[in-house]
Protein backbone atom coordinates (compact mmCIF):
# COMPACT_ATOMS: atom_id res chain seq x y z
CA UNK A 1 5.33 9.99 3.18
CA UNK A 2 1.46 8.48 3.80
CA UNK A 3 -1.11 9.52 1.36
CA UNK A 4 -4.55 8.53 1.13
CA UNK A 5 -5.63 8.57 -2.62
CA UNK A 6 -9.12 8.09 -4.62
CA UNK A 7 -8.55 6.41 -8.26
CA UNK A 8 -11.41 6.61 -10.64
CA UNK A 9 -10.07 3.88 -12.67
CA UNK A 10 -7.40 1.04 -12.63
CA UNK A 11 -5.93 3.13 -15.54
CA UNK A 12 -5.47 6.12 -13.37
CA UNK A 13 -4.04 3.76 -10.47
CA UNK A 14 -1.22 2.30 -13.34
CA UNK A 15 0.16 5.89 -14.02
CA UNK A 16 0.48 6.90 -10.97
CA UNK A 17 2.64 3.37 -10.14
CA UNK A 18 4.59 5.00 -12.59
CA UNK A 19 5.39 8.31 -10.43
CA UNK A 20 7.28 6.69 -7.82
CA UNK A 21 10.23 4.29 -7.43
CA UNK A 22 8.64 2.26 -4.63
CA UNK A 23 5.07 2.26 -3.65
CA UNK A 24 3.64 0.41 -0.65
CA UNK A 25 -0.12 0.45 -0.97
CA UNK A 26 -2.20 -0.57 2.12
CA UNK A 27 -5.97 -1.22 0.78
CA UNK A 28 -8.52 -0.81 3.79
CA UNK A 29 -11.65 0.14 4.92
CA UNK A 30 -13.06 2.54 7.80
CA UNK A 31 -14.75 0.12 9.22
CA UNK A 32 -11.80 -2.55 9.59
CA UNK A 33 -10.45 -2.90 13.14
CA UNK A 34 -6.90 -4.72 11.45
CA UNK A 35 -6.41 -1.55 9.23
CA UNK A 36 -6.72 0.81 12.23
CA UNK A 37 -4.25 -1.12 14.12
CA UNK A 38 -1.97 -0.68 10.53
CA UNK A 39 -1.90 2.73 10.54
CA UNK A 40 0.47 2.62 13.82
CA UNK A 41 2.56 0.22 11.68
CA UNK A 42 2.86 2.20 9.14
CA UNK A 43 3.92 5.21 10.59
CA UNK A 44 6.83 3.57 12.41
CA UNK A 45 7.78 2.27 8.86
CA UNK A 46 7.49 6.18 7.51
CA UNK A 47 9.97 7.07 9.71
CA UNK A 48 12.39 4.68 8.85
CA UNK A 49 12.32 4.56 5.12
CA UNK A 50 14.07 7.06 2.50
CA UNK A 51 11.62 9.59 1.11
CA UNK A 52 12.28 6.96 -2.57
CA UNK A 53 9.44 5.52 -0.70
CA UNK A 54 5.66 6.23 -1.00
CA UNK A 55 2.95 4.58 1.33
CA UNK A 56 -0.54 4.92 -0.39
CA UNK A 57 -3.47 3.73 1.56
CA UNK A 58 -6.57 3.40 -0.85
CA UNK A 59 -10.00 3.00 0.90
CA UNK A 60 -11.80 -0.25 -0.27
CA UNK A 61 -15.04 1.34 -0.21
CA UNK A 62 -14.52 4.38 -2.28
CA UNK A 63 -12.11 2.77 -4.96
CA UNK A 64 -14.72 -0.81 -6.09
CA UNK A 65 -13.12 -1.00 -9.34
CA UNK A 66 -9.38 -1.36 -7.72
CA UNK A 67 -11.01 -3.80 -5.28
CA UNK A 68 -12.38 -5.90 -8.17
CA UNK A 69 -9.47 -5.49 -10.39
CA UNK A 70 -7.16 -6.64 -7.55
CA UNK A 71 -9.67 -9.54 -6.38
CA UNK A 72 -8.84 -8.24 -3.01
CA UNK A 73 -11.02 -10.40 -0.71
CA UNK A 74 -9.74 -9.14 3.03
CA UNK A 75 -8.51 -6.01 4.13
CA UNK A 76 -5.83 -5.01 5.00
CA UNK A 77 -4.11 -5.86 1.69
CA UNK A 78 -0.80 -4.70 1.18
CA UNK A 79 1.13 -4.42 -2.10
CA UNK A 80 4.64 -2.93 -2.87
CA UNK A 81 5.34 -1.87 -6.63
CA UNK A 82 8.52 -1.19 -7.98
CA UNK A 83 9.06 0.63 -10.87
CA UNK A 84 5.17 0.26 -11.71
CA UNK A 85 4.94 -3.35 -10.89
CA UNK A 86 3.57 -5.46 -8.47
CA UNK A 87 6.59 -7.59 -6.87
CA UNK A 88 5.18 -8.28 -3.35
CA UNK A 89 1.41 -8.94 -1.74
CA UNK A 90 0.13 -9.85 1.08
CA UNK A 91 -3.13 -9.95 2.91
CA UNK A 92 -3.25 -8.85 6.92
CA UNK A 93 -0.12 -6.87 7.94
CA UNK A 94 3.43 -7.66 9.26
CA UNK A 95 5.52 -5.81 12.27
CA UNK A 96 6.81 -2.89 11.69
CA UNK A 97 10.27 -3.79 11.36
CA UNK A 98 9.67 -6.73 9.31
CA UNK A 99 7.59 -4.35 7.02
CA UNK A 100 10.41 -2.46 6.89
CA UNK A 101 12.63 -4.98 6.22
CA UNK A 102 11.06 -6.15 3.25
CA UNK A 103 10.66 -3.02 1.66
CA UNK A 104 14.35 -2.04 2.00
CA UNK A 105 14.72 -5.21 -0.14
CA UNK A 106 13.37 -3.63 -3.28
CA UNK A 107 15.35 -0.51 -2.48
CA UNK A 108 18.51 -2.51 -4.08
């Protein structure tokens, strides 16, 4: 499942890592031509994961304190949590199927 989700503080953001096994969060903005071309990425990676797995797409712009918190300097910026922790990061975006990949790593 994609969701696109406001926090209004890295506090909030930490218990909701909690909710969910596996978390891929894709931080963007609007105006980024990269994160548009993501979204197509990311929906041929929905459809091949387990529901265990949540893709979360926070919008730069509206979330500054995640931004900040995160030191996130370029977007796209993806991050996969497992079990409320950050065990992968990356900046720009992969193929789908290496995406895909990767996540099904943590899934063991």
């Amino acid at each position: 499942m994609i969701i696109k989700k406001d926090f209004d503080a890295v506090s909030a953001f930490e218990e909701f890592t909690a909710t969910y096994t596996i978390i891929l969060f894709d931080f963007y903005a609007d105006w980024c031509e990269p994160c548009k071309m993501l979204d197509e990425i990311l929906k041929e990676v929905e459809k091949d994961l387990t529901t265990e797995v949540l893709i979360c797409k926070i919008d730069i712009d509206k979330n500054p304190a995640l931004q900040k918190h995160f030191a996130i300097m370029s977007v796209p910026t993806l991050m996969i949590y497992k079990d409320a922790m950050m065990v992968w990061r990356m900046p720009g975006f992969e193929l789908a199927q290496d995406l895909t990949k990767r996540i099904e790593g943590f899934l063991i």
